[in-house]
N, C-alpha and C. Protein backbone atom coordinates (compact mmCIF):
# COMPACT_ATOMS: atom_id res chain seq x y z
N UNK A 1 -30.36 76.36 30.61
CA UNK A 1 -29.45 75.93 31.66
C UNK A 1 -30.27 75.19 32.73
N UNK A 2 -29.64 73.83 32.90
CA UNK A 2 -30.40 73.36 33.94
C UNK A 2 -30.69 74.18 35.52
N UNK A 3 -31.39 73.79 36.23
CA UNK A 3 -31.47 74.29 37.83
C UNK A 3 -31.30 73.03 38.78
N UNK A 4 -29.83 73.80 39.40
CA UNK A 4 -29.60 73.22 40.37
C UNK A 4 -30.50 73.20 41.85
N UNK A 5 -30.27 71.83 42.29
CA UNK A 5 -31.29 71.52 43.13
C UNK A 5 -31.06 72.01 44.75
N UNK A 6 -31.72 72.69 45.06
CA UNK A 6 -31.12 73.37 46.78
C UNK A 6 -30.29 72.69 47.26
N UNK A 7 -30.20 71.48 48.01
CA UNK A 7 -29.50 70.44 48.62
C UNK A 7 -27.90 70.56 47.29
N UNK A 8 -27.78 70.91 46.22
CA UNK A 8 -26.81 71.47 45.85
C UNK A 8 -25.44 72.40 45.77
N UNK A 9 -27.06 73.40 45.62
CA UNK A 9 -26.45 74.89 45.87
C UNK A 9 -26.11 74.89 47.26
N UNK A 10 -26.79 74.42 48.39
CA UNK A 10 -26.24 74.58 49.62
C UNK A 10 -24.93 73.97 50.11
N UNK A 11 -24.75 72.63 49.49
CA UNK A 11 -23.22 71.94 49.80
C UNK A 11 -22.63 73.05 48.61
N UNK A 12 -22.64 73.56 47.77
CA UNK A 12 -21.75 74.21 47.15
C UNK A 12 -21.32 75.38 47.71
N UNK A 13 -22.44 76.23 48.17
CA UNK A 13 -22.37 77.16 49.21
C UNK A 13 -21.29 77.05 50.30
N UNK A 14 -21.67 76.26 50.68
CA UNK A 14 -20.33 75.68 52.05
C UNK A 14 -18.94 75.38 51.97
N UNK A 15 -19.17 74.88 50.89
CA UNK A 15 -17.58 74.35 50.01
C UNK A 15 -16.93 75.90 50.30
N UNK A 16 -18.00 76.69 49.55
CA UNK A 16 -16.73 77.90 49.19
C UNK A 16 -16.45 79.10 50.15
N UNK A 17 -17.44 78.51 50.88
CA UNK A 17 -17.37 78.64 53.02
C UNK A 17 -15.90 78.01 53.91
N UNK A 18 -15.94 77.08 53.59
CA UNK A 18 -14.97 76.19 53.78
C UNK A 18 -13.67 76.56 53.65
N UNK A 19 -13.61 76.38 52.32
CA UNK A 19 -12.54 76.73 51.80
C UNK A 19 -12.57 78.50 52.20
N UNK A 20 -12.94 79.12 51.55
CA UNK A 20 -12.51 80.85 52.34
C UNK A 20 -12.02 80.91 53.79
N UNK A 21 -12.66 80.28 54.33
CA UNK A 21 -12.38 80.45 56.15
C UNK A 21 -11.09 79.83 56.01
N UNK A 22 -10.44 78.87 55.05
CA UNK A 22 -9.15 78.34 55.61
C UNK A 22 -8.27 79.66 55.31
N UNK A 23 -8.47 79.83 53.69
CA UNK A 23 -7.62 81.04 53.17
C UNK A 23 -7.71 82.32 53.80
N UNK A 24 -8.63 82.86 54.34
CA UNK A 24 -8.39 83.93 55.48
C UNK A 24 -8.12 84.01 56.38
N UNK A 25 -8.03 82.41 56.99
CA UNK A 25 -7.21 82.23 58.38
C UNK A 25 -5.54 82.21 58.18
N UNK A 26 -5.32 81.75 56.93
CA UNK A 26 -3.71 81.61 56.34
C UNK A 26 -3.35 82.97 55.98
N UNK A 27 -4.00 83.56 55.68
CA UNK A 27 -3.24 84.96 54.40
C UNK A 27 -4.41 86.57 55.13
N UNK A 28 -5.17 86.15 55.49
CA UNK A 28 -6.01 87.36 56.45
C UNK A 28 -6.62 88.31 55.10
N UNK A 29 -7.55 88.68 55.38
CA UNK A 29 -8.47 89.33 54.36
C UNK A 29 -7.78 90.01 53.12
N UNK A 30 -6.93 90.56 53.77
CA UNK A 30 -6.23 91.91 52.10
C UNK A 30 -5.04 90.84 51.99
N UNK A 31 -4.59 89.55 52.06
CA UNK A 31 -3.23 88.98 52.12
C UNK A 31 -4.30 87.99 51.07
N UNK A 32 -5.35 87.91 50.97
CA UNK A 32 -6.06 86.48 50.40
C UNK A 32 -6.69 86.89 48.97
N UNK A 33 -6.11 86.18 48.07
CA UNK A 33 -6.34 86.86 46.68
C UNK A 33 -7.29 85.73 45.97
N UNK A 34 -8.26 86.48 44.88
CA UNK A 34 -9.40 85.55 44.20
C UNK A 34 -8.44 84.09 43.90
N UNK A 35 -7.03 84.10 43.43
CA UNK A 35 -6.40 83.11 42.69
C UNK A 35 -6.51 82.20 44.00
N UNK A 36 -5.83 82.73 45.23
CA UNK A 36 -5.81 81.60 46.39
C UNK A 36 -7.09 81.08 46.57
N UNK A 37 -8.11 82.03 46.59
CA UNK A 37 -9.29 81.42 46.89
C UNK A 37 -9.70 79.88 45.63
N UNK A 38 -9.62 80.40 44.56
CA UNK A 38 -9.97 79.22 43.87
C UNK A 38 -9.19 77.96 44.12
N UNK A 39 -7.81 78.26 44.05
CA UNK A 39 -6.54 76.85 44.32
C UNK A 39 -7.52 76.54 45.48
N UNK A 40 -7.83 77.31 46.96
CA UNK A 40 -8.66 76.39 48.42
C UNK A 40 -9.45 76.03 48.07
N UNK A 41 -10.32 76.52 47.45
CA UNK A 41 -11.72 76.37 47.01
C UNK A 41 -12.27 75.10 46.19
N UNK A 42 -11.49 75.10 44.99
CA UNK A 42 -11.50 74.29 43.83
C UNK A 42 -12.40 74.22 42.61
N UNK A 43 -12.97 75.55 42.84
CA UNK A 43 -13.79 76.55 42.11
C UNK A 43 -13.06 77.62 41.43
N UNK A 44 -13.78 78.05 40.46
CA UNK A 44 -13.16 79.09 39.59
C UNK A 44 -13.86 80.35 40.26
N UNK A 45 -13.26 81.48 39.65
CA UNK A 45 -13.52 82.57 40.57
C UNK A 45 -15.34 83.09 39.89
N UNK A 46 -15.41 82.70 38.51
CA UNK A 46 -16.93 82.94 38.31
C UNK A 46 -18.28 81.62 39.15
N UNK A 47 -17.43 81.11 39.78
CA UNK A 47 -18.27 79.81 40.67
C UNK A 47 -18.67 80.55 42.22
N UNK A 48 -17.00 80.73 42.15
CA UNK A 48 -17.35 81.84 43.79
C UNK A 48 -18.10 82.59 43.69
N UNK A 49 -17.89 83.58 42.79
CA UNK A 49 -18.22 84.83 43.16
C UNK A 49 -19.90 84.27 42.67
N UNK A 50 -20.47 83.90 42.33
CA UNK A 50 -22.26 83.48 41.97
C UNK A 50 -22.69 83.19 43.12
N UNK A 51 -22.23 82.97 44.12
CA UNK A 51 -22.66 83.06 45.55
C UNK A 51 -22.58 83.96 46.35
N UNK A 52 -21.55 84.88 46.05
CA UNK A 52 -21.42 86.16 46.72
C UNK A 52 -21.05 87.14 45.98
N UNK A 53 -21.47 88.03 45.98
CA UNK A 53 -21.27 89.34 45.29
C UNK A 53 -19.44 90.15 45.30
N UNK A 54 -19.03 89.66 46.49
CA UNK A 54 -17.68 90.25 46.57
C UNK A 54 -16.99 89.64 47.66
N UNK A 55 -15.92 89.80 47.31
CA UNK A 55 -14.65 89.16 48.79
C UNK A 55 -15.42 89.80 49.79
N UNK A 56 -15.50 90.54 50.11
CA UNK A 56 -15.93 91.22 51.39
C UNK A 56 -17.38 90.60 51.84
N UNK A 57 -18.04 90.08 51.05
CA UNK A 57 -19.77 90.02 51.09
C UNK A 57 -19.70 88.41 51.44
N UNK A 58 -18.51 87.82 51.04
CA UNK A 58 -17.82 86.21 51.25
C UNK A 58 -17.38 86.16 52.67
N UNK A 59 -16.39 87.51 53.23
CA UNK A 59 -15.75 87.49 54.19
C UNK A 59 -17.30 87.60 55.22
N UNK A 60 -18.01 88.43 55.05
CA UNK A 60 -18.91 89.00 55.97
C UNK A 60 -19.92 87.59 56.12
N UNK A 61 -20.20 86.82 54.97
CA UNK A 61 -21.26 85.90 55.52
C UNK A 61 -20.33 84.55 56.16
N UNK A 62 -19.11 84.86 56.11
CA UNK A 62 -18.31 83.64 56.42
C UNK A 62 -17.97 84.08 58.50
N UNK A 63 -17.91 84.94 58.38
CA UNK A 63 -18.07 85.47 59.85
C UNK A 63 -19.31 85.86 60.39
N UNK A 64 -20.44 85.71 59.93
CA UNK A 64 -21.65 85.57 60.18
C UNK A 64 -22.02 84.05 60.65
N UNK A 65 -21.42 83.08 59.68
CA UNK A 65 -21.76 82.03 60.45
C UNK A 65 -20.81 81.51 61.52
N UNK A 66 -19.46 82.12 61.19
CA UNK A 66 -18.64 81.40 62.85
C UNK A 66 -19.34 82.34 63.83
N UNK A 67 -19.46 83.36 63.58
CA UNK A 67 -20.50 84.03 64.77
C UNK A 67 -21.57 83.41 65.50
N UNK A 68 -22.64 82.54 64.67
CA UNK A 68 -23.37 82.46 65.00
C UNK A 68 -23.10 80.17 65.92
N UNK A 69 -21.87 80.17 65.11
CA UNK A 69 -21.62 78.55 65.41
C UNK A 69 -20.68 79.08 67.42
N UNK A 70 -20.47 80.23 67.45
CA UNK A 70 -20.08 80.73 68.39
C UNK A 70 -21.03 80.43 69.65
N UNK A 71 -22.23 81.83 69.34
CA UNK A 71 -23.13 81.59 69.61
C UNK A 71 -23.41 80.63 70.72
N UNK A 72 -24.19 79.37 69.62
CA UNK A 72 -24.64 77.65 69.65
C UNK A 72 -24.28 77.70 71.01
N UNK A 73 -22.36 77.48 70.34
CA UNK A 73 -21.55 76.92 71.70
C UNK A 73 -21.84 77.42 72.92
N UNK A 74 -21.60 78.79 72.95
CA UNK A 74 -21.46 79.56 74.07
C UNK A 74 -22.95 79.08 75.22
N UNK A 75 -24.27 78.87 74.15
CA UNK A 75 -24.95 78.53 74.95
C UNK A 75 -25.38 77.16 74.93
N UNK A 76 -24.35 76.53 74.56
CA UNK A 76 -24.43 74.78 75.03
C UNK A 76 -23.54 74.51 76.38
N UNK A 77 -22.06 75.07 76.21
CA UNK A 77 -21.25 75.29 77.54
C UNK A 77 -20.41 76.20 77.77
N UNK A 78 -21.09 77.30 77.07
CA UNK A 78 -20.01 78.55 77.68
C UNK A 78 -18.79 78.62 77.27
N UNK A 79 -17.81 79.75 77.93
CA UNK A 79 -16.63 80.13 77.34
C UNK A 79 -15.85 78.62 76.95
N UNK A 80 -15.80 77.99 78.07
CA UNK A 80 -15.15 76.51 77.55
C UNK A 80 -15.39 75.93 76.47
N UNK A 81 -16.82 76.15 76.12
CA UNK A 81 -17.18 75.12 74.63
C UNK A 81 -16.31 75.59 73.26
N UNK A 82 -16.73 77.25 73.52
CA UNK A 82 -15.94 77.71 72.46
C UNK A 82 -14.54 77.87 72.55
N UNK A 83 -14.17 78.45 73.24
CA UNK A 83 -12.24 78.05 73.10
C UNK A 83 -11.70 76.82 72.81
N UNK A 84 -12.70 75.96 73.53
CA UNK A 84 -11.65 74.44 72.92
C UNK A 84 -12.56 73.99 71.42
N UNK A 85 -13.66 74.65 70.96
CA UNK A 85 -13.61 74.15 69.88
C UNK A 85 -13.13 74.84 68.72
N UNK A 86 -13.07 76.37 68.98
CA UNK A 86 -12.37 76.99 68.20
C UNK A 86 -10.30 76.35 68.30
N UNK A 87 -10.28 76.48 69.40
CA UNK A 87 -8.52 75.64 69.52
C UNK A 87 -8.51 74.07 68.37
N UNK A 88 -9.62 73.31 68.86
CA UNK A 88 -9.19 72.04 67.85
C UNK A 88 -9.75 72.53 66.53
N UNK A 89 -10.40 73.71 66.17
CA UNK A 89 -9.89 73.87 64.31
C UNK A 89 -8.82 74.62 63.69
N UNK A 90 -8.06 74.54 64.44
CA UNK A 90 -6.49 74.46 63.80
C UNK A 90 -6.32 75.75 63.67
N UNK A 91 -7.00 76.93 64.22
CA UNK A 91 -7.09 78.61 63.90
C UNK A 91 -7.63 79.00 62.93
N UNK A 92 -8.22 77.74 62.24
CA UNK A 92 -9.47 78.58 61.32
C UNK A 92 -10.62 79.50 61.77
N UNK A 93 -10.76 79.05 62.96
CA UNK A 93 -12.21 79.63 63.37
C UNK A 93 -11.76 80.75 64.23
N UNK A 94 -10.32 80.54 65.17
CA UNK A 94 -10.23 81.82 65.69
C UNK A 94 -9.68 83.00 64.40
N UNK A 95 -9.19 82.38 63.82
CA UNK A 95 -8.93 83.59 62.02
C UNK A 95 -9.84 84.43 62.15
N UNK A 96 -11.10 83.58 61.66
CA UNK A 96 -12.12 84.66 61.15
C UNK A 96 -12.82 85.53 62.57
N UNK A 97 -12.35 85.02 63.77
CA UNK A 97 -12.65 85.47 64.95
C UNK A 97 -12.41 87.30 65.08
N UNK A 98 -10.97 87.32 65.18
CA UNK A 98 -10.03 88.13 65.55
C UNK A 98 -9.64 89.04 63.87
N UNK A 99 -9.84 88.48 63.08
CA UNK A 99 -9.83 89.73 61.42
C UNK A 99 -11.34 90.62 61.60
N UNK A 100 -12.26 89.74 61.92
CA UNK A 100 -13.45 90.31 61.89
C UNK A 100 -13.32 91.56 62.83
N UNK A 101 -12.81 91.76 64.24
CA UNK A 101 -12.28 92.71 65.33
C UNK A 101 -11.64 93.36 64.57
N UNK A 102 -10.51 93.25 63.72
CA UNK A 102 -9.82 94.23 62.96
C UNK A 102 -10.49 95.03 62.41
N UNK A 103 -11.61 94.08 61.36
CA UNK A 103 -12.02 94.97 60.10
C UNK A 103 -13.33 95.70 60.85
N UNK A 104 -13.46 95.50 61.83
CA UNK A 104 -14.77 95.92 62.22
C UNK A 104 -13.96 97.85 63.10
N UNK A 105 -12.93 97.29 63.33
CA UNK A 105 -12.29 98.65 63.81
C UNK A 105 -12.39 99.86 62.46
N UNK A 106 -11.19 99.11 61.77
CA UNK A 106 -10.41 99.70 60.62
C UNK A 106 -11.47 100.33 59.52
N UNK A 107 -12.20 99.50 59.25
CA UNK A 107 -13.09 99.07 57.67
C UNK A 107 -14.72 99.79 57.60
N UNK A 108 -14.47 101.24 57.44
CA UNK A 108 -16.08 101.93 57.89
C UNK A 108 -17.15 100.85 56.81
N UNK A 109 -16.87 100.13 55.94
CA UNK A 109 -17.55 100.15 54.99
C UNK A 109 -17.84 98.68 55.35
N UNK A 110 -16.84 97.63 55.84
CA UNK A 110 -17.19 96.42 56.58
C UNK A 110 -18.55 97.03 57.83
N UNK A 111 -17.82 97.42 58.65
CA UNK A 111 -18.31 98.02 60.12
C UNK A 111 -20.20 98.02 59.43
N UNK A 112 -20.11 98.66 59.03
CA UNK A 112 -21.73 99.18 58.34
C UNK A 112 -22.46 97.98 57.87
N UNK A 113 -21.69 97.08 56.98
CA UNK A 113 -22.50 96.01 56.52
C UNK A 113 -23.06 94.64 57.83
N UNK A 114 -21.37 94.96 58.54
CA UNK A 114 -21.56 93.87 59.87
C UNK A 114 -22.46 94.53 61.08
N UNK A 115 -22.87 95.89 60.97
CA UNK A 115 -23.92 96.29 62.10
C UNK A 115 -25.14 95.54 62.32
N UNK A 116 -25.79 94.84 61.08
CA UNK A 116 -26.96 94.02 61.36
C UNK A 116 -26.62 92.49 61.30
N UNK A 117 -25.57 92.32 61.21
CA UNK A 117 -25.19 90.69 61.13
C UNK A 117 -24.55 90.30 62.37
N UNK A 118 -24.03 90.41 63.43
CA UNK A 118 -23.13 90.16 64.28
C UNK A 118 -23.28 90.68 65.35
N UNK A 119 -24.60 90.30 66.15
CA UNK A 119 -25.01 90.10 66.96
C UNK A 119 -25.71 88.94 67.98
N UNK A 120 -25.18 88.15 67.01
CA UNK A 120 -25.77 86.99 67.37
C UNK A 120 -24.98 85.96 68.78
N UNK A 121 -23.69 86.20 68.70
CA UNK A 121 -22.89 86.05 70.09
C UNK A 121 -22.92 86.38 70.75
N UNK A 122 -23.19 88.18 70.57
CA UNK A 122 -23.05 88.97 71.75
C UNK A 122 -24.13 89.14 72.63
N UNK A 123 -25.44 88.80 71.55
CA UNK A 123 -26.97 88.23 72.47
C UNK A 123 -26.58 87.08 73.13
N UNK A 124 -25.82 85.81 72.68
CA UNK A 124 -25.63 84.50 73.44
C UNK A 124 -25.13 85.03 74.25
N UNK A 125 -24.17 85.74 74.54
CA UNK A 125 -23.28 86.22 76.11
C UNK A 125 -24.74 86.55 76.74
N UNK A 126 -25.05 87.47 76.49
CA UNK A 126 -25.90 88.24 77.12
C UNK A 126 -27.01 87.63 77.97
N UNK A 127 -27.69 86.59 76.90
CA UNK A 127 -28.89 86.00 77.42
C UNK A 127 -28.63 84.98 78.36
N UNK A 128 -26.97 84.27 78.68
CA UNK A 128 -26.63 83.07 79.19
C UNK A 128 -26.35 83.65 80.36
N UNK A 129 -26.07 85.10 80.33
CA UNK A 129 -25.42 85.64 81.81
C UNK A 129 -26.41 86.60 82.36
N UNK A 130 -27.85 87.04 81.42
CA UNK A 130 -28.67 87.53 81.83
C UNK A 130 -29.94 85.77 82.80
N UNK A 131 -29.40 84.73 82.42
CA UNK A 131 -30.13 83.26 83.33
C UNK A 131 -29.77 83.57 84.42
N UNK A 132 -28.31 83.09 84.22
CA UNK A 132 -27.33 83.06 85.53
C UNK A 132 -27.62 83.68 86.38
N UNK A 133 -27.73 85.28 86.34
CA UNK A 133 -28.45 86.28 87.44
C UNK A 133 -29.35 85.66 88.08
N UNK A 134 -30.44 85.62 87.34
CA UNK A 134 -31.82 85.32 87.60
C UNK A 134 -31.91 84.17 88.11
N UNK A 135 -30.92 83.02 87.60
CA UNK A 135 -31.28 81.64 88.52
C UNK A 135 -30.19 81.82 89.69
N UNK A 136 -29.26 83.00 90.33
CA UNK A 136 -28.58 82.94 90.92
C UNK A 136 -27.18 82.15 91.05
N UNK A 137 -27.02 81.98 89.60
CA UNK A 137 -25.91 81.37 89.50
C UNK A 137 -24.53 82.13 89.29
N UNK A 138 -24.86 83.99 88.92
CA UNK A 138 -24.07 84.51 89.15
C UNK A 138 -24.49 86.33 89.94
N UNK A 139 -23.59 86.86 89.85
CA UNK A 139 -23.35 87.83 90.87
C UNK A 139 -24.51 88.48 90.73
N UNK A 140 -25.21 89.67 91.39
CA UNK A 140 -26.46 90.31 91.65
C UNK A 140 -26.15 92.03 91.32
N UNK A 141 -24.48 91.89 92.02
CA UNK A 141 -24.38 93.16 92.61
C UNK A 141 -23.64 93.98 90.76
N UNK A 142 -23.64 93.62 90.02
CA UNK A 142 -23.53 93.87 88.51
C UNK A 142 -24.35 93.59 87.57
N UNK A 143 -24.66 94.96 86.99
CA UNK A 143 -25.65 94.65 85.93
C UNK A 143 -25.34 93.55 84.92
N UNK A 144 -25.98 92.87 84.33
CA UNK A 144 -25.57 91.46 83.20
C UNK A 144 -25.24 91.98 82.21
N UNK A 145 -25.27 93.22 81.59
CA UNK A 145 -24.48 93.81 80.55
C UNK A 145 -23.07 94.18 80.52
N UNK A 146 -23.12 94.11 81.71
CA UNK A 146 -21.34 94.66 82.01
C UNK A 146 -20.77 93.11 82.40
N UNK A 147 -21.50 92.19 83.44
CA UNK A 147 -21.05 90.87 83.07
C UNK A 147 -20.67 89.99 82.05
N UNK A 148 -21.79 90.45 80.76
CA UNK A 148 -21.81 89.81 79.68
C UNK A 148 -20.56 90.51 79.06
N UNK A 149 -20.10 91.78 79.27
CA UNK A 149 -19.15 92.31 78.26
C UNK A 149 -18.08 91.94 78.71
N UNK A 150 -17.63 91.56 79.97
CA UNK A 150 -16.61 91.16 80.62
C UNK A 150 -16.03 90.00 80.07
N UNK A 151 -17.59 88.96 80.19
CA UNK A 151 -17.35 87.69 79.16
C UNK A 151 -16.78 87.46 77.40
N UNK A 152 -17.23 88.66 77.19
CA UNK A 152 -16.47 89.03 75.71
C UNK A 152 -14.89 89.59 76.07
N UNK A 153 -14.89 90.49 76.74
CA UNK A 153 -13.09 90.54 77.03
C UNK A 153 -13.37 89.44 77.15
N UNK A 154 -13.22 88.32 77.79
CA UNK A 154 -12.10 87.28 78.57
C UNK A 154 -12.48 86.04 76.96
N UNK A 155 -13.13 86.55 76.62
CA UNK A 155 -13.31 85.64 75.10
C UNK A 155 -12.51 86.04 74.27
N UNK A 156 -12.49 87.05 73.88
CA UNK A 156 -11.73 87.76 72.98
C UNK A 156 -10.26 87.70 72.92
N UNK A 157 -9.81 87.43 74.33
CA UNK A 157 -8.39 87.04 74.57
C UNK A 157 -8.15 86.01 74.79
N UNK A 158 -8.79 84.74 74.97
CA UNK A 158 -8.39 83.43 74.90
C UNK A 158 -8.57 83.14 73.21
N UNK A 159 -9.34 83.97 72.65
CA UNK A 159 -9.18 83.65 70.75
C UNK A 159 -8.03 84.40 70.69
N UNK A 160 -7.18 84.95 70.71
CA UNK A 160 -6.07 85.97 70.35
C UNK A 160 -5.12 84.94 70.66
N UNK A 161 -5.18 84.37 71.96
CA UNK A 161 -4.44 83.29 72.73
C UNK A 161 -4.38 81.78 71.58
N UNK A 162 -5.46 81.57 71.28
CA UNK A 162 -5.70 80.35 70.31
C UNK A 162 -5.15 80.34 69.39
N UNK A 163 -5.08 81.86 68.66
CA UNK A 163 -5.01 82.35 67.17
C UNK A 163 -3.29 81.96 67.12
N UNK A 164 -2.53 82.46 68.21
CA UNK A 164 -1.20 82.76 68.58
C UNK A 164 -0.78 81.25 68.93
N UNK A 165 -1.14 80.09 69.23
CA UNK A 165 -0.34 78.49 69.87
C UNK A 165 -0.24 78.87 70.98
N UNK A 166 -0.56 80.09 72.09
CA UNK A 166 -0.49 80.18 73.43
C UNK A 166 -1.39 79.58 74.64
N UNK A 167 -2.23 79.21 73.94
CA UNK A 167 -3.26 78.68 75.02
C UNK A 167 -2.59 77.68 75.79
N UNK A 168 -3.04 78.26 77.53
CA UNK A 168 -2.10 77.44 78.36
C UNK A 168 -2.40 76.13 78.72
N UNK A 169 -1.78 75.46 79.30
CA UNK A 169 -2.20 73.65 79.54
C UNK A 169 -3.21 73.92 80.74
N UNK A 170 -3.09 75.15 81.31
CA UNK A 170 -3.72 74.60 81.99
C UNK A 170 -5.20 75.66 82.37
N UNK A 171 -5.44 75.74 81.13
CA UNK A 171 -6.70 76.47 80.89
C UNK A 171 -7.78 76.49 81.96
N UNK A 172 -8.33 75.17 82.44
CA UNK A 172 -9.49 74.55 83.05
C UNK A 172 -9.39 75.58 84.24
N UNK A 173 -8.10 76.05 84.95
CA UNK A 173 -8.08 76.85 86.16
C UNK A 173 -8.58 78.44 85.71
N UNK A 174 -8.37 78.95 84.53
CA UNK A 174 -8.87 79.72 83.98
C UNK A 174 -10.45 79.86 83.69
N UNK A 175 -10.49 78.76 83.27
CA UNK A 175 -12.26 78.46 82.98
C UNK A 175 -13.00 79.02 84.24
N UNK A 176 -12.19 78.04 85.74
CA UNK A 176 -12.67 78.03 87.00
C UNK A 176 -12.62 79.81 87.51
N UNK A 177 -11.37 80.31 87.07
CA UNK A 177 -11.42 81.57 87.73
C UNK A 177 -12.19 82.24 86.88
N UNK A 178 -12.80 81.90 85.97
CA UNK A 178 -13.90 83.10 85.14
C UNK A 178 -14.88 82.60 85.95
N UNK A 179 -15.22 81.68 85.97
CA UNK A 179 -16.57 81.19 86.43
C UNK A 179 -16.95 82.20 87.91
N UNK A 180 -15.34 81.68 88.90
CA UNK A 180 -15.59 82.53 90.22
C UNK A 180 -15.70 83.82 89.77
N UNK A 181 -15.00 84.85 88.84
CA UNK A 181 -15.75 86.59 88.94
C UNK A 181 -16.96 86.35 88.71
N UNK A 182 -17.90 85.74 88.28
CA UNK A 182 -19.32 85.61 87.70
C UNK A 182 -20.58 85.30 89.04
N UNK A 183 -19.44 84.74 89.54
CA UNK A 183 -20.65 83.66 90.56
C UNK A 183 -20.59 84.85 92.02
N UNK A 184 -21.78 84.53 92.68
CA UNK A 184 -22.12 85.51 93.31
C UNK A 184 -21.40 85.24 94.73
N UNK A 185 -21.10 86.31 95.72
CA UNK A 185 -19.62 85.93 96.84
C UNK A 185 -20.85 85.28 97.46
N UNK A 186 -19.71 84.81 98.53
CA UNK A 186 -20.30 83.74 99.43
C UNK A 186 -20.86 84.44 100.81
């Protein structure tokens, strides 16, 4: 059997990245069956699965990387970057956002596998609002862990907001009033 060449396997990889993140944003983890996956995909289910060991091991590295494309954002421009770029992918990205919160509740056996993978946002909160302190760009009188977690609530519900067609027109005042709890009083 020939060997496929990395630059291959990696666009193939993605394909079936791709495609999964749509079908679990449409049908949600236990609603999304191997058959749907192949019809999104355009792969047979022995194509998929040679990249991942199981739906779940598909679901987990597929929310590993919106996690980490989270991340990026969060520390290119903050809550804004990611809500409006998660909003213009059509709720694919808040999908795998807000199932991952589910299964991470519900799913002891998810929960366990995602303990070493999915941290990678919650360090971006952390480290962007552990600057801010320090360059005085936000408050003093709160530790940056409880700032940073604050920033995950108010994330967590503008993806719920996204996931739902609710996001309001007029977000930007929102942006502004997160910014003011953050920033240090006058």
């Amino acid at each position: 059997m020939p060997r496929m060449s990395q630059q291959y396997t990696e666009t193939r990889r993605q394909q079936v990245l791709d495609g999964a993140r749509r079908c679990f944003a449409r049908h949600g983890y236990e609603g999304t069956t191997v058959r749907q996956l192949e019809t999104e995909i355009g792969l047979s289910s022995g194509a998929i699965f040679n990249y991942f060991p199981s739906k779940l091991d598909l679901f987990i590295a597929l929310a590993e990387q919106d996690s980490a494309r989270a991340a990026r954002l969060w520390l290119e421009g903050g809550l804004p970057a990611v809500v409006e770029t998660f909003a213009e992918s059509g709720g694919e990205l808040s999908g795998s956002y807000l199932e991952l919160g589910r299964r991470i509740w519900s799913d002891p056996e998810f929960r366990d596998k995602w303990a070493t993978r999915g941290a990678a946002l919650e360090e971006a909160i952390l480290t962007e609002v552990t600057d801010g302190v320090r360059d005085g760009r936000y408050r003093t009188d709160l530790p940056p862990a409880v700032l940073a977690e604050f920033a995950t609530i108010v994330l967590d519900g503008f993806m719920l907001r996204v996931r739902t067609g609710g996001l309001p027109p007029s977000r930007r005042q929102f942006y502004a009033l997160f910014e003011n709890a953050l920033s240090p009083s006058q």
